[in-house]
Protein backbone atom coordinates (compact mmCIF):
# COMPACT_ATOMS: atom_id res chain seq x y z
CA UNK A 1 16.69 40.67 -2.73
CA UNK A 2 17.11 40.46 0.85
CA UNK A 3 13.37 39.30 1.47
CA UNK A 4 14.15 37.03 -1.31
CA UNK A 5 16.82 35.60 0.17
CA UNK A 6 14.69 35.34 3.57
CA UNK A 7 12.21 33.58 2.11
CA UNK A 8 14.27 30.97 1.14
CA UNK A 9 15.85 30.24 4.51
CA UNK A 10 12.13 30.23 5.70
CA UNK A 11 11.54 27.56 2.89
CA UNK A 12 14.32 25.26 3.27
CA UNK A 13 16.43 25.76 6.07
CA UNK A 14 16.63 23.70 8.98
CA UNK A 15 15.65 20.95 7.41
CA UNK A 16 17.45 17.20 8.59
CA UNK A 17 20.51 16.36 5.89
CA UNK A 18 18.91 12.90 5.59
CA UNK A 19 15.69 15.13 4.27
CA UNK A 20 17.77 16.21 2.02
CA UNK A 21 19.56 12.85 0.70
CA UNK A 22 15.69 11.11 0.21
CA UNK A 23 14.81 14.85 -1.74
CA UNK A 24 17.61 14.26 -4.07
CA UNK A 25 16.91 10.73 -4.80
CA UNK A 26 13.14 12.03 -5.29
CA UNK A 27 14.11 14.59 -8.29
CA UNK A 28 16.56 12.51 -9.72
CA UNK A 29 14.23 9.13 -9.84
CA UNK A 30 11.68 11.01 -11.45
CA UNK A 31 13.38 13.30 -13.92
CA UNK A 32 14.16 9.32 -15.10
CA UNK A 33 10.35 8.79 -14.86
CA UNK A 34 9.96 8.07 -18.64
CA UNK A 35 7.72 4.84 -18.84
CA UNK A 36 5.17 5.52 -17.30
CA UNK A 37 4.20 8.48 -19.30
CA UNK A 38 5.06 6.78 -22.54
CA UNK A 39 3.48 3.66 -21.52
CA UNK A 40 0.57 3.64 -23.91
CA UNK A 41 2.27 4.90 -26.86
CA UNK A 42 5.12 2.46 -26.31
CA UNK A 43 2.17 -0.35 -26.11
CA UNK A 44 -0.38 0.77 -28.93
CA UNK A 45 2.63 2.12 -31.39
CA UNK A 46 6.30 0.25 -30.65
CA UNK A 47 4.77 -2.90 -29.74
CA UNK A 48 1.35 -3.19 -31.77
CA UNK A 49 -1.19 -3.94 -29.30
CA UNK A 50 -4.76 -3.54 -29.40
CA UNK A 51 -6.49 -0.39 -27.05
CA UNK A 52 -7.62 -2.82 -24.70
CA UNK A 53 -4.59 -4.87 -25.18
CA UNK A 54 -2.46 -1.66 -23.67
CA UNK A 55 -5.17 -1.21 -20.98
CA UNK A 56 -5.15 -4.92 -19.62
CA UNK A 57 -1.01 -3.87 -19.32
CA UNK A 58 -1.85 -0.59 -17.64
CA UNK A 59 -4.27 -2.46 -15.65
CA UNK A 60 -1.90 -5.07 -14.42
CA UNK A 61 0.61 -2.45 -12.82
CA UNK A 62 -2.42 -0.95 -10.79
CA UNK A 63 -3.46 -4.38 -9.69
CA UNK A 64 0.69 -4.53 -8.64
CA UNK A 65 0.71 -0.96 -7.41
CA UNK A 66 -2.21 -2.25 -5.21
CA UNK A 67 -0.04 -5.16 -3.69
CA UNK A 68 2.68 -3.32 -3.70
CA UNK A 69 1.62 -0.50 -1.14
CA UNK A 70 0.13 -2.91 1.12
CA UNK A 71 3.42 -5.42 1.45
CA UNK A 72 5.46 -2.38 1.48
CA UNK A 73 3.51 -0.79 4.30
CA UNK A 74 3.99 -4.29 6.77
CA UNK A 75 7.51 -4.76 5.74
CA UNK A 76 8.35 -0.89 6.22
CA UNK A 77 7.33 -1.60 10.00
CA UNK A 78 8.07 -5.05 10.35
CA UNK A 79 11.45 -4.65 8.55
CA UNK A 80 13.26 -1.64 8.27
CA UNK A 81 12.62 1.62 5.83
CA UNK A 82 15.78 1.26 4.84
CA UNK A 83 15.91 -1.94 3.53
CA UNK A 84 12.28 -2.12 2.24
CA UNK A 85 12.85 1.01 -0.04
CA UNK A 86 16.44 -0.45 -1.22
CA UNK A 87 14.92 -3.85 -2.12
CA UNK A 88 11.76 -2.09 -3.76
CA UNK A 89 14.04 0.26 -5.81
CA UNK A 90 16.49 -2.51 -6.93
CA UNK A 91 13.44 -4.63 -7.98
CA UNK A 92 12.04 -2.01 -9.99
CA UNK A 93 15.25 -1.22 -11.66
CA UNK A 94 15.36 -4.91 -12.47
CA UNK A 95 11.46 -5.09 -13.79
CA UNK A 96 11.70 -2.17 -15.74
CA UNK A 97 14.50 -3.25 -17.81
CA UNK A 98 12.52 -6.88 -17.92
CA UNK A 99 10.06 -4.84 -19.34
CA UNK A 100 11.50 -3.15 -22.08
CA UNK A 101 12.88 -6.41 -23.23
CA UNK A 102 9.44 -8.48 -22.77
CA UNK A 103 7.72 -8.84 -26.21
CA UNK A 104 4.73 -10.92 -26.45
CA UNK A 105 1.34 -9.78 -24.11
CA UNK A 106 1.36 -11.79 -20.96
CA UNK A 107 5.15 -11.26 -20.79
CA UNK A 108 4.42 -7.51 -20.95
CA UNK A 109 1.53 -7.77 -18.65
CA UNK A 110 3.73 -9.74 -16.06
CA UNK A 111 5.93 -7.60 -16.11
CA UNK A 112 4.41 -4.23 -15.92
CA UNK A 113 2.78 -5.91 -12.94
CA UNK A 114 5.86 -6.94 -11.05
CA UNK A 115 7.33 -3.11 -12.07
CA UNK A 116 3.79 -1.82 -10.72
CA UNK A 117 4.27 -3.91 -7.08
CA UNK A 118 7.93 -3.13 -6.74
CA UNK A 119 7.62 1.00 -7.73
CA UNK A 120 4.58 1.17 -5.14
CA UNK A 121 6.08 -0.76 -2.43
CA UNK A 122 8.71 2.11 -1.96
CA UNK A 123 6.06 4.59 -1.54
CA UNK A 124 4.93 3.59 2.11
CA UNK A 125 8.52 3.52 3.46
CA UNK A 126 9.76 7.02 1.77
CA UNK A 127 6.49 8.47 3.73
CA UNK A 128 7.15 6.62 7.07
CA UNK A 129 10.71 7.96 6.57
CA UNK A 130 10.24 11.27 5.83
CA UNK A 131 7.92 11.59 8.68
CA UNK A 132 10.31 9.97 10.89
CA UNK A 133 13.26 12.56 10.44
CA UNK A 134 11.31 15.60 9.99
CA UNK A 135 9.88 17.03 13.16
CA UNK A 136 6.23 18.31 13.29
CA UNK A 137 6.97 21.67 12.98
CA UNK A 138 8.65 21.77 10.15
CA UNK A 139 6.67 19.01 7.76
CA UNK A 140 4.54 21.47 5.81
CA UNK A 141 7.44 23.09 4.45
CA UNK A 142 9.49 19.79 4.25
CA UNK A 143 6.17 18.13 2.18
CA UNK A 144 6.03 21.16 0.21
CA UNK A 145 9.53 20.71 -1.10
CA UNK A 146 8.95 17.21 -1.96
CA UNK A 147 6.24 17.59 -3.89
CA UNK A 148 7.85 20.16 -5.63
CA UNK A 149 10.47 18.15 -6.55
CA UNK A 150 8.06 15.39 -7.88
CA UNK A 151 6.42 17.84 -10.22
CA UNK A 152 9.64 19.34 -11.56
CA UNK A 153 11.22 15.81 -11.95
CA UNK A 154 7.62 14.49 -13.70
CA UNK A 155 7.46 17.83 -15.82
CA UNK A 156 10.58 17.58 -17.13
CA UNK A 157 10.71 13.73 -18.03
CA UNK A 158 8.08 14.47 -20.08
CA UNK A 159 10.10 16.76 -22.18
CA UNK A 160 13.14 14.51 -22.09
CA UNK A 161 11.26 11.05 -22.72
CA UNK A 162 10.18 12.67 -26.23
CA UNK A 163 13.62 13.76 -26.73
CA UNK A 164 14.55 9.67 -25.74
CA UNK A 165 12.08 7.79 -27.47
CA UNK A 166 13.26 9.96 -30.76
CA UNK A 167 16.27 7.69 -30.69
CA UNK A 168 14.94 4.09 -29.28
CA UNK A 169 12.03 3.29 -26.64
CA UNK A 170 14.49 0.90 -25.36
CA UNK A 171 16.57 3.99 -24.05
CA UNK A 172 13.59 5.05 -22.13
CA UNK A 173 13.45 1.33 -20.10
CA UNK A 174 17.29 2.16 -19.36
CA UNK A 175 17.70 5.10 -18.15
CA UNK A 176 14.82 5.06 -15.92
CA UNK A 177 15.81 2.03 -14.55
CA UNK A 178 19.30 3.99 -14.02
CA UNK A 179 17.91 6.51 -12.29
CA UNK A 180 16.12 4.41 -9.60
CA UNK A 181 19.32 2.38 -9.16
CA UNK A 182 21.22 5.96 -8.27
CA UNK A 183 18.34 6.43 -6.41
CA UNK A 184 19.01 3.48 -4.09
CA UNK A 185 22.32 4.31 -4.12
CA UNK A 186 21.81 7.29 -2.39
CA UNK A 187 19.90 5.50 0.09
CA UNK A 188 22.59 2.89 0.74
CA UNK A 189 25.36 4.99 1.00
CA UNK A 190 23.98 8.46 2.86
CA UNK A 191 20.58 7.30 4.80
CA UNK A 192 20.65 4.79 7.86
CA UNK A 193 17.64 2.77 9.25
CA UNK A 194 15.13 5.70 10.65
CA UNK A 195 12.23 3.36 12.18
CA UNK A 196 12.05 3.67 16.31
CA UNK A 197 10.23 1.07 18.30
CA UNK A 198 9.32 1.65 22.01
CA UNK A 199 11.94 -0.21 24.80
CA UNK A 200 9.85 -3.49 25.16
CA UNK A 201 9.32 -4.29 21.55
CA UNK A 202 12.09 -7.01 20.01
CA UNK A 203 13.14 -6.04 16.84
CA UNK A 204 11.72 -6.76 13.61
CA UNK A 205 8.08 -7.29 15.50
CA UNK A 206 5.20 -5.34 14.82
CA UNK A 207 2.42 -4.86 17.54
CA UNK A 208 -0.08 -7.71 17.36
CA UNK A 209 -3.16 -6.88 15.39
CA UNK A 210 -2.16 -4.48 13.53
CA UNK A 211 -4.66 -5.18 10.52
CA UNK A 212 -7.58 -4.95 13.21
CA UNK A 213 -6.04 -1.75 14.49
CA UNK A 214 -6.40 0.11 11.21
CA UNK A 215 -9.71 -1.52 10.68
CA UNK A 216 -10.98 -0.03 13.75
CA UNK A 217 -9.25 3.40 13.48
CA UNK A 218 -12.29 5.20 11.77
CA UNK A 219 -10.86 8.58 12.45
CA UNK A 220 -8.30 7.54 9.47
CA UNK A 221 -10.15 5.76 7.48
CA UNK A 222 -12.84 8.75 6.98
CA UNK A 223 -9.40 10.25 6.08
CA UNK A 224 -8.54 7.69 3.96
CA UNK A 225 -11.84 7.54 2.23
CA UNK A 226 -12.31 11.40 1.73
CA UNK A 227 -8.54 11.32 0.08
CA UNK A 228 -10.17 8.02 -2.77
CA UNK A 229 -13.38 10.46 -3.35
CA UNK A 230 -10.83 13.28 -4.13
CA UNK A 231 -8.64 11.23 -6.23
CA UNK A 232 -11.53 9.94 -7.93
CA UNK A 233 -11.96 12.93 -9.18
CA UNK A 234 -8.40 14.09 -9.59
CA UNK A 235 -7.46 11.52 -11.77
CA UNK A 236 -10.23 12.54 -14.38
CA UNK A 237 -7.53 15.04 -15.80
CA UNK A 238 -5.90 11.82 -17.47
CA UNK A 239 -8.64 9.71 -18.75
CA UNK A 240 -11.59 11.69 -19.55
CA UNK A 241 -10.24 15.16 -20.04
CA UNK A 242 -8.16 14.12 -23.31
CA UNK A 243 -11.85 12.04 -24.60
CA UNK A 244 -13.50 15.69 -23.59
CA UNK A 245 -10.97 17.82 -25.17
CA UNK A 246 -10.48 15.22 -28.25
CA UNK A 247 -14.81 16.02 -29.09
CA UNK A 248 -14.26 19.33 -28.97
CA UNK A 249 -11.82 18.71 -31.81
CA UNK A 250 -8.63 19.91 -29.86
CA UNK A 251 -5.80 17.35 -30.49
CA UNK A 252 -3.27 15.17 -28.57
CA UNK A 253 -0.69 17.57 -28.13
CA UNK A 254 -2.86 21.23 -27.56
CA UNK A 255 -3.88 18.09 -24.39
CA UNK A 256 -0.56 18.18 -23.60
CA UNK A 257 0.02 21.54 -23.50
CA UNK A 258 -3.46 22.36 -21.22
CA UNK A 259 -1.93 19.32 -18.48
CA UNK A 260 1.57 20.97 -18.92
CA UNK A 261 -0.09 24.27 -17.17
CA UNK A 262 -0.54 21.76 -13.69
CA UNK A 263 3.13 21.11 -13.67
CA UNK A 264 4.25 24.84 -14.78
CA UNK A 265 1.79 26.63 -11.94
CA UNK A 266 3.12 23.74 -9.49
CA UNK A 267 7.09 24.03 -10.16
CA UNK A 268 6.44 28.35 -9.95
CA UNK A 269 4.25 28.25 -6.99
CA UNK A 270 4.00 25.38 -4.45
CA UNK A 271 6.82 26.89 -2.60
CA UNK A 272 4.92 29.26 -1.48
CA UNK A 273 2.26 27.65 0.11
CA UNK A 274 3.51 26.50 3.17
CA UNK A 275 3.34 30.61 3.90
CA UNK A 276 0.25 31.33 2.76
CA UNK A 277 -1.74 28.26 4.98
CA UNK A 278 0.89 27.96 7.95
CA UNK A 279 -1.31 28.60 11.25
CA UNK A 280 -4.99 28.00 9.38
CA UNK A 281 -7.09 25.49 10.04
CA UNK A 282 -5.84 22.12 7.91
CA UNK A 283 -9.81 21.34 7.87
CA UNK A 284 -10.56 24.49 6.73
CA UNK A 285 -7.44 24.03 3.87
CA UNK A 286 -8.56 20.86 3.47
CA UNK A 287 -12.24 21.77 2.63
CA UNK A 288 -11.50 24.92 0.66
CA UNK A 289 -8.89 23.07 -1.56
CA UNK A 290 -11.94 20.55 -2.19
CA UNK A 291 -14.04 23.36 -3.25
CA UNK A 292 -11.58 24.86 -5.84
CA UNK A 293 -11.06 20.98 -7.29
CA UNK A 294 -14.77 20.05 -7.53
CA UNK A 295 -15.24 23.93 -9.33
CA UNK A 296 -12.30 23.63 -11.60
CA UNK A 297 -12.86 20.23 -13.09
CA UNK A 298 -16.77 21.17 -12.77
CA UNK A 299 -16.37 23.73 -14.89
CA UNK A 300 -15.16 21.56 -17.65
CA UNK A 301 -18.65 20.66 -18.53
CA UNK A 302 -18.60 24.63 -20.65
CA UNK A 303 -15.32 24.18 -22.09
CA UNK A 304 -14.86 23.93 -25.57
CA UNK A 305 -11.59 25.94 -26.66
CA UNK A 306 -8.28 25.48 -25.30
CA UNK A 307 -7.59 28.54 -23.22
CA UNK A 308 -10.90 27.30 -21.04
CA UNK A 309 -9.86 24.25 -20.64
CA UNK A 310 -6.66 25.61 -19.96
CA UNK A 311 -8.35 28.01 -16.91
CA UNK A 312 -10.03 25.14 -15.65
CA UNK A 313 -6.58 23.54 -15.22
CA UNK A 314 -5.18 26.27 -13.54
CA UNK A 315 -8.19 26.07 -11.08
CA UNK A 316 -8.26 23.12 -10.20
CA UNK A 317 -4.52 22.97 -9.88
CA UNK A 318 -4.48 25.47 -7.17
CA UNK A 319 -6.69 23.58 -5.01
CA UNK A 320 -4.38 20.55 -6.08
CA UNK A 321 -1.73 22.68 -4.35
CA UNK A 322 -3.93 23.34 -0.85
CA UNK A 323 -4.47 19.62 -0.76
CA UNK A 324 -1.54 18.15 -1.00
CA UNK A 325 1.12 19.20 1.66
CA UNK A 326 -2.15 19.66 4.30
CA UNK A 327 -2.83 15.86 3.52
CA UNK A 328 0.89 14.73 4.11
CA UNK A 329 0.79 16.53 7.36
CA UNK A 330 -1.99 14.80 8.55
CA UNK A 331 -0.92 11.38 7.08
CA UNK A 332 2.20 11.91 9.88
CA UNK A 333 0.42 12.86 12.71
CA UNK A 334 -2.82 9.91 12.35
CA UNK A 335 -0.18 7.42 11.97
CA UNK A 336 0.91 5.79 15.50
CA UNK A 337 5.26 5.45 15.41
CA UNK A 338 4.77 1.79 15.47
CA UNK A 339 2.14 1.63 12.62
CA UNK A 340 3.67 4.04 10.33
CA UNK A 341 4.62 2.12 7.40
CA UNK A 342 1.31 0.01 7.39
CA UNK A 343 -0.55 3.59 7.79
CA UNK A 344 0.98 4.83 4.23
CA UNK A 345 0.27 1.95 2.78
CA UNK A 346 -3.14 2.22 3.51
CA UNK A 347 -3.37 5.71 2.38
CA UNK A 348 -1.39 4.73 -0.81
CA UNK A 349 -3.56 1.99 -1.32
CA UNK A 350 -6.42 4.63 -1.88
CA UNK A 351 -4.74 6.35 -4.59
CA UNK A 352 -4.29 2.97 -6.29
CA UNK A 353 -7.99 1.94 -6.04
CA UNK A 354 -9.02 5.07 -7.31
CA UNK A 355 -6.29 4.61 -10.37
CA UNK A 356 -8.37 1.63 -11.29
CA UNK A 357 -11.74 2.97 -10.81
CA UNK A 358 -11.48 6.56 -11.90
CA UNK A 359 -11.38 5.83 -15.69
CA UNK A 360 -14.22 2.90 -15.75
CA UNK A 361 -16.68 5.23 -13.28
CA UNK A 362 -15.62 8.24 -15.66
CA UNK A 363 -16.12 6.50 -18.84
CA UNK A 364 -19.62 4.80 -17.56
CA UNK A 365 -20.96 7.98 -16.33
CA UNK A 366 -20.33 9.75 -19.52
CA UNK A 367 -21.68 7.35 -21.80
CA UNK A 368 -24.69 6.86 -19.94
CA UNK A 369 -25.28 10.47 -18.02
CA UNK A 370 -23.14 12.84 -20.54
CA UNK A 371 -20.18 14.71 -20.57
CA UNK A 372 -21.91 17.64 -18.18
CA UNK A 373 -23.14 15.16 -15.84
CA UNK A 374 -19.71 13.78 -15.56
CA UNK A 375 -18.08 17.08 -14.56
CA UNK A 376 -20.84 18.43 -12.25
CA UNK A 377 -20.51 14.99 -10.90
CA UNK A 378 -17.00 15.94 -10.29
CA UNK A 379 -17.99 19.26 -8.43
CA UNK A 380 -20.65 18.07 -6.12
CA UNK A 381 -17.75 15.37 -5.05
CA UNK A 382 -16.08 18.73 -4.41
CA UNK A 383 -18.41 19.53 -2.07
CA UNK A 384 -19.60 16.14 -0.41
CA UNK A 385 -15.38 16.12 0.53
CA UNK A 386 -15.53 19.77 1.65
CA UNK A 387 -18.50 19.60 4.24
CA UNK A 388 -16.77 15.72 5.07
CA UNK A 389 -13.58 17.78 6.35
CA UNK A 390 -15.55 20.57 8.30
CA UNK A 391 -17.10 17.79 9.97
CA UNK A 392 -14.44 15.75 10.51
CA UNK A 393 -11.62 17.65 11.28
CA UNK A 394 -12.35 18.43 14.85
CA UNK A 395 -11.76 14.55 15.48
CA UNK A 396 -8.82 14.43 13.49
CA UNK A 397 -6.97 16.63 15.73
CA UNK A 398 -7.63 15.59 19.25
CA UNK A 399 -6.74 12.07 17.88
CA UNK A 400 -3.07 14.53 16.47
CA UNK A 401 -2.91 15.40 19.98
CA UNK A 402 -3.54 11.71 21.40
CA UNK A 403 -0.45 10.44 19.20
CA UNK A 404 1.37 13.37 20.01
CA UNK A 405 0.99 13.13 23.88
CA UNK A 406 1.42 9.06 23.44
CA UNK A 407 4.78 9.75 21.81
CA UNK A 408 6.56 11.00 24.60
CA UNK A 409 7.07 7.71 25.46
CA UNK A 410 10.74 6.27 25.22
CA UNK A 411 12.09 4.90 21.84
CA UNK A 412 15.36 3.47 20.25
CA UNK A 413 16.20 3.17 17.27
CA UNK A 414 16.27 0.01 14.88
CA UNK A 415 19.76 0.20 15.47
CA UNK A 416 19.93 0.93 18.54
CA UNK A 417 19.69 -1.00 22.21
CA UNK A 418 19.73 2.29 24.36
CA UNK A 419 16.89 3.96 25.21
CA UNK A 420 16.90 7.58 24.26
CA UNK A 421 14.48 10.89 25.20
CA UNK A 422 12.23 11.95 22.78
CA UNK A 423 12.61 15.19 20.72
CA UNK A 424 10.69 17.68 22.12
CA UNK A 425 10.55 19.51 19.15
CA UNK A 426 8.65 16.78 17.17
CA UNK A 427 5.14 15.26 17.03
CA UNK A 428 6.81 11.31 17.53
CA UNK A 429 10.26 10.81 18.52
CA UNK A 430 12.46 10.77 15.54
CA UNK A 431 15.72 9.80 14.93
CA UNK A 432 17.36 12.23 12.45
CA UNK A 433 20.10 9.96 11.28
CA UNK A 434 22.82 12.20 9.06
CA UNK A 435 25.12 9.67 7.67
């Protein structure tokens, strides 16, 4: 009990209360997460459109999603955190209720677009913010636990939006949309303007060329890039590995029950792994959580009954679980302070592009190459990203070390017209605002 009770100090003590505040709004806007995973059943079944009807919608809030990233990434720096993530979740809250009201197609299609641009615009100020009040040393752990909370919060809307729909779809617009405007609640009423911008730059600016900066950064865009091959093949697990299961004459819900395994393994064990890869390598991380992807979904090419597709889950899950707080840690330190917002977007933006091009490439490759080729496709991605970090992770971290040296210079905050010292404890100066 006692190392029990150790561990968890280890795990979440320490951490900033504003952490805290944006961690709570996290779980509670996506145990609310409803549409989106009832989207195409709401489409195809409530609402009576055609299959390609329902994926013109679902296309539309990528092609927002898309937008969305990239405005929310210039206004997070140009702007505020603070108010960009308010305004994004109060226009969500709006869209999504538009959107259970809309009923003809191009209503529906506007408006899961609009939803798409507002719900992604929020994503490149919650990571500029988190990075900004959690110091370097203790963002592992502090990524961990949000990404835990995502995958409880996603895990268990799925339960409770079958519960929901049961009595109405409409209740599934609502109380989403209710749980994004507690969400910004939160954020109004507990979390103050984190962004810091050195002593000689006027608020609300953004340094000039900012667009050519990122351009020219090729350190993080051969971040960037590595991150769209991996969720290339990441976000097979929702279009091609219910066709896959579906000819091997499993149905819908044993599906649902394999993908329920990520969640499960996730919620029990992610917690953990700030331990088990604190002090290693992130390229090495980095590459072997490549590795276990490419071989789990790889070996979905031998699969034919549930419990191995169910293992190959489980695999590929656990090199889900490498990837992801090692990639958020890196996201923080390759961003410059005064670039951070525009930095998520960009690396947001990859997860969008890969949302649209993930189910055509899968679909084209299996129709024309086979379902094997399409998984050991999958596996020698694996690889290509694994030997990609090995050779560029040197790189990586003496430009960590650049940003880190560079941000010993002074900083205020938004709010602020003092100059203050910068935390030594941190990567960047942060403010750790507690209100």
């Amino acid at each position: 009990m006692r190392a029990m009770r150790g561990w968890f100090r280890d795990t979440t003590g320490g951490l900033p209360r504003t952490f805290w505040y944006l961690w709570t709004g996290t779980l509670i806007n996506r145990l609310g997460s409803f549409v989106l995973v009832f989207l195409a059943i709401y489409l195809t079944q409530e609402r009576g459109f055609s299959a390609s009807q329902a994926g013109l919608v679902i296309g539309a809030w990528g092609v927002g999603g898309a937008v969305g990233t990239t405005a929310g990434g210039t206004l997070t720096d140009r702007w505020g955190r603070r108010p960009t993530l308010l305004t994004a979740h109060l226009g969500a809250a709006t869209m999504m209720l538009a959107l259970g009201f809309a009923r003809d197609l191009w209503t529906v299609a506007a408006g899961a677009l609009l939803l798409g641009l507002f719900a992604e615009a929020a994503r490149p100020a919650f990571g500029a913010m988190m990075i900004d009040v959690v110091p370097e040393r203790d963002r592992l752990r502090a990524f961990s636990l949000n990404y835990w909370a995502i995958n409880l919060g996603f895990a268990c809307a799925a339960v409770l939006a079958g519960f929901a729909a049961q009595a109405g779809y409409l209740l599934l617009f609502v109380v989403n949309a209710a749980t994004t405007v507690v969400t910004a609640l939160i954020i109004f009423v507990k979390v103050r303007e984190t962004r810091t911008v050195t002593v000689d730059m006027p608020r609300g600016s953004a340094p000039a060329g900012a667009l050519r900066t990122i351009l020219s950064d090729r350190v993080y865009l051969g971040f960037v890039t590595l991150n769209l091959l991996g969720a290339l093949v990441f976000l097979q697990h929702i279009s091609m590995l219910p066709i896959a299961m579906a000819d091997s004459g499993l149905s819908p819900a044993t599906y649902g029950s394999v993908i329920a395994l990520n969640g499960v393994l996730i919620v029990a064990g992610q917690l953990f792994v700030p331990r088990l890869i604190k002090g290693r390598s992130r390229s090495h991380v980095l590459a072997l959580a490549a590795i276990v992807m490419g071989v789990g979904f790889g070996l979905t090419a031998f699969a034919e009954v549930a419990w191995f597709y169910g293992l190959t889950v489980l695999i590929w899950t656990l090199g889900e679980m490498l990837n992801s707080p090692s990639n958020a840690t890196l996201i923080a330190e390759l961003s410059p302070a005064e670039l951070r917002g525009r930095y998520q977007g960009v690396f947001s933006l990859s997860w969008q592009l890969a949302g649209a091009a993930a189910p055509i490439l899968g679909g084209l490759v299996r129709e024309q190459a086979g379902n094997a080729t399409l998984w050991f496709g999958c596996a020698v991605i694996g690889l290509v990203m694994a030997v990609g970090h090995l050779l560029s992770g040197p790189a990586r971290e003496r430009r960590a070390v650049a940003l880190r040296t560079a941000g010993a210079a002074p900083v205020v905050t938004a709010q602020s017209t003092a100059p203050q010292p910068a935390a030594p404890q941190a990567a960047e100066p942060v403010a750790t605002s507690q209100g």
